[in-house]
Protein backbone atom coordinates (compact mmCIF):
# COMPACT_ATOMS: atom_id res chain seq x y z
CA UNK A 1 -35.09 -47.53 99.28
CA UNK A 2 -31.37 -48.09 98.39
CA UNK A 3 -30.36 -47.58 94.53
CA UNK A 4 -27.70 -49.84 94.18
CA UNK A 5 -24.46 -48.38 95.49
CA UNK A 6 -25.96 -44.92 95.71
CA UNK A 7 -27.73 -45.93 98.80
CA UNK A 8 -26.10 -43.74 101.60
CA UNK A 9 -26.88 -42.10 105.05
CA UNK A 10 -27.13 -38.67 105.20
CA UNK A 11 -26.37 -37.21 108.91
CA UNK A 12 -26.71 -33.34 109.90
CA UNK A 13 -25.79 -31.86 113.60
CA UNK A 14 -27.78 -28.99 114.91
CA UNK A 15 -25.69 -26.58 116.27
CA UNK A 16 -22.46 -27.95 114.27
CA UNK A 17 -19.46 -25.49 115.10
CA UNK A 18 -19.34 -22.95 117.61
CA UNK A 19 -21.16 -19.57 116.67
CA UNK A 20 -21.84 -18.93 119.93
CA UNK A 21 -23.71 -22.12 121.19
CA UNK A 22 -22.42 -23.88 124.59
CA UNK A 23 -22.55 -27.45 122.97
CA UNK A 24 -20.55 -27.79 120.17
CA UNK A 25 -21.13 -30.87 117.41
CA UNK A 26 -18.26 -31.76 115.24
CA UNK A 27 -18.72 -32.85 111.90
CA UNK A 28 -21.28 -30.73 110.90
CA UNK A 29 -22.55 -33.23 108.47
CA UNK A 30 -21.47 -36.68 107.62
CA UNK A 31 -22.29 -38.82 104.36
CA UNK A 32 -21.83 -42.61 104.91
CA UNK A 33 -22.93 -45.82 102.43
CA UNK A 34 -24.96 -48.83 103.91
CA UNK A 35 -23.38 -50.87 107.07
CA UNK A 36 -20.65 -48.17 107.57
CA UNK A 37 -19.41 -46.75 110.93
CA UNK A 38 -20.69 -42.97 111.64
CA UNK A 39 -19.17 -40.94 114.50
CA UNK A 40 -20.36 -37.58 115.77
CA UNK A 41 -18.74 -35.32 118.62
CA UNK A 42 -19.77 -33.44 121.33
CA UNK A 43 -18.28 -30.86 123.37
CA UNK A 44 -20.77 -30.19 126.16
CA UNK A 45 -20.52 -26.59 128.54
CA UNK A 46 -17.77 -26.67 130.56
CA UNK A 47 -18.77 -27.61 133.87
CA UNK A 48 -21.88 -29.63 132.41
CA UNK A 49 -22.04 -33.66 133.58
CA UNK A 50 -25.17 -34.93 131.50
CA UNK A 51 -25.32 -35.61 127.93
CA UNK A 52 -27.80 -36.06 125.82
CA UNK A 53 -28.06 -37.03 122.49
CA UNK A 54 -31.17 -37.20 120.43
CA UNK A 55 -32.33 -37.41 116.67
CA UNK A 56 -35.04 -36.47 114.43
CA UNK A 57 -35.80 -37.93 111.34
CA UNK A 58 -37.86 -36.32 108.28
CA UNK A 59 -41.18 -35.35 108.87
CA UNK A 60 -40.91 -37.11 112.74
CA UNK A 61 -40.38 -36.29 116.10
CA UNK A 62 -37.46 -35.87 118.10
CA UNK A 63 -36.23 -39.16 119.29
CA UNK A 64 -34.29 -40.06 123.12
CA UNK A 65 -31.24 -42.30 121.82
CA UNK A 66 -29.21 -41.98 125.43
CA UNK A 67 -28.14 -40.02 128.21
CA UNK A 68 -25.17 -40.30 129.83
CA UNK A 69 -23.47 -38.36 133.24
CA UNK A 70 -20.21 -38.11 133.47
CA UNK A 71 -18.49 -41.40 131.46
CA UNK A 72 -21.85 -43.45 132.53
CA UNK A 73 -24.64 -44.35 130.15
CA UNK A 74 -27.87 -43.95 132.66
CA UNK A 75 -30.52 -44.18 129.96
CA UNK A 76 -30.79 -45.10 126.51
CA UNK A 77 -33.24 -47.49 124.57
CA UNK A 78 -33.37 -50.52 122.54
CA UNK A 79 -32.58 -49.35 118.98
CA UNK A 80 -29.70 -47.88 120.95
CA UNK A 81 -28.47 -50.66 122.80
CA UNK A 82 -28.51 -52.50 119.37
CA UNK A 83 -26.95 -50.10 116.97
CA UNK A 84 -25.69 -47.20 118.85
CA UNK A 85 -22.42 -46.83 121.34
CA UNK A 86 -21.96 -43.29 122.73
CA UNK A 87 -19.01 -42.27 125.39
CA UNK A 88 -18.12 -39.20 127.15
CA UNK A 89 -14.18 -39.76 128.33
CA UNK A 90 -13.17 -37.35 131.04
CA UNK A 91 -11.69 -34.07 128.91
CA UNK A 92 -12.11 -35.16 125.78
CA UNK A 93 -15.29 -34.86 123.87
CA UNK A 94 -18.38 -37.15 123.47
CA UNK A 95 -19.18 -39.18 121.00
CA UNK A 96 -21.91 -41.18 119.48
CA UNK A 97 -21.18 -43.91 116.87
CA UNK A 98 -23.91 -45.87 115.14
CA UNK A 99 -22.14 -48.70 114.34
CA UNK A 100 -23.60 -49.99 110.93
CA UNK A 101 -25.52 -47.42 109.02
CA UNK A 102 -28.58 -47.72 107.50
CA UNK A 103 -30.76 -45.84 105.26
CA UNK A 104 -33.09 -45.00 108.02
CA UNK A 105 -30.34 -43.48 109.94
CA UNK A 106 -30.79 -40.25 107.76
CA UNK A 107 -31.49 -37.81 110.56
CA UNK A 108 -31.01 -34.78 112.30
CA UNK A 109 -28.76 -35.51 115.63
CA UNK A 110 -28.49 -33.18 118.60
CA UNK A 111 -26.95 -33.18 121.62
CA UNK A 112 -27.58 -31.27 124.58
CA UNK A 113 -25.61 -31.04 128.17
CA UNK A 114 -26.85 -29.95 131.66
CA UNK A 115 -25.38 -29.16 134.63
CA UNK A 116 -27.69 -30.96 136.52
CA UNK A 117 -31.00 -33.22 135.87
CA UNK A 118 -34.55 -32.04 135.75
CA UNK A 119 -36.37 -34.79 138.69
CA UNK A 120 -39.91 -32.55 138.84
CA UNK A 121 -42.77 -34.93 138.39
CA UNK A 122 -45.32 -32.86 136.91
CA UNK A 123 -48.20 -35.60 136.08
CA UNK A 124 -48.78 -39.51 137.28
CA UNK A 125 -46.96 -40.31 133.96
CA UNK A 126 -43.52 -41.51 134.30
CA UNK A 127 -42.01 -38.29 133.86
CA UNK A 128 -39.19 -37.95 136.63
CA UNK A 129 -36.74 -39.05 133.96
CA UNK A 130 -34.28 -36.55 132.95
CA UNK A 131 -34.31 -37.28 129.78
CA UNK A 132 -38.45 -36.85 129.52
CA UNK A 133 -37.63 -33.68 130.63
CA UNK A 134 -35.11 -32.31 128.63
CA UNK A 135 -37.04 -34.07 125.00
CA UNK A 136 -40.22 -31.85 126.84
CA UNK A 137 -38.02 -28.97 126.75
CA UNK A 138 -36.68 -29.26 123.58
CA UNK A 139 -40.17 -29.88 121.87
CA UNK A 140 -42.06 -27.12 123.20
């Protein structure tokens, strides 16, 4: 609940800086007020063409916001779509912008690269996705 003009969105990065991880997340934590742009950055492995960026909120899960390969979005979901923009320009590094922050937005974001996706379908659940994959991976 938002206290007057204290309301603001709290943002951390798993992973922020570079002691020794291959993705690297730049800021390391972001404070924003209500309905203001938020930008993260990611600098995937070199030689990695999927992106992946995903959240997780107090006491919940992780949550899929998109995936992307190369400079193409190839999954995301309808919070995203709505709220979100993420981009991953040729040599330069990725980003994800929610573009009007809200309280819920408080959240720890992640994002993850691969070099290639993960198609093994293990059950009859729709589970080819990459992205179903890599959240599996990251979970366990």
């Amino acid at each position: 609940m938002c206290l007057g003009l204290l309301c603001c969105v709290v943002l951390f990065f798993w992973g922020a800086g570079s002691m020794d991880t291959e993705v690297t997340q730049r800021p390391s934590h972001l404070i924003k007020g209500k309905d203001q742009k938020a930008k993260m950055d990611c600098v995937p492995k070199e030689g990695h063409a999927y992106v992946y960026w995903y959240r997780k909120k107090p006491e919940g899960a992780f949550e899929f916001l998109v995936y992307l390969q190369n400079q193409v979005t190839m999954e995301d979901t309808a919070e995203f779509k709505q709220r979100f923009s993420a981009e991953c320009p040729q040599n330069s590094p990725c980003s994800l912008e929610i573009k009007s922050t809200k309280a819920a937005d408080s959240a720890l974001y992640f994002c993850a690269s691969s070099q290639s996706t993960v198609l093994h379908v293990s059950s009859s659940q729709n589970t080819n996705s990459p992205w179903t994959q890599l959240r599996k991976s990251v979970v366990s």
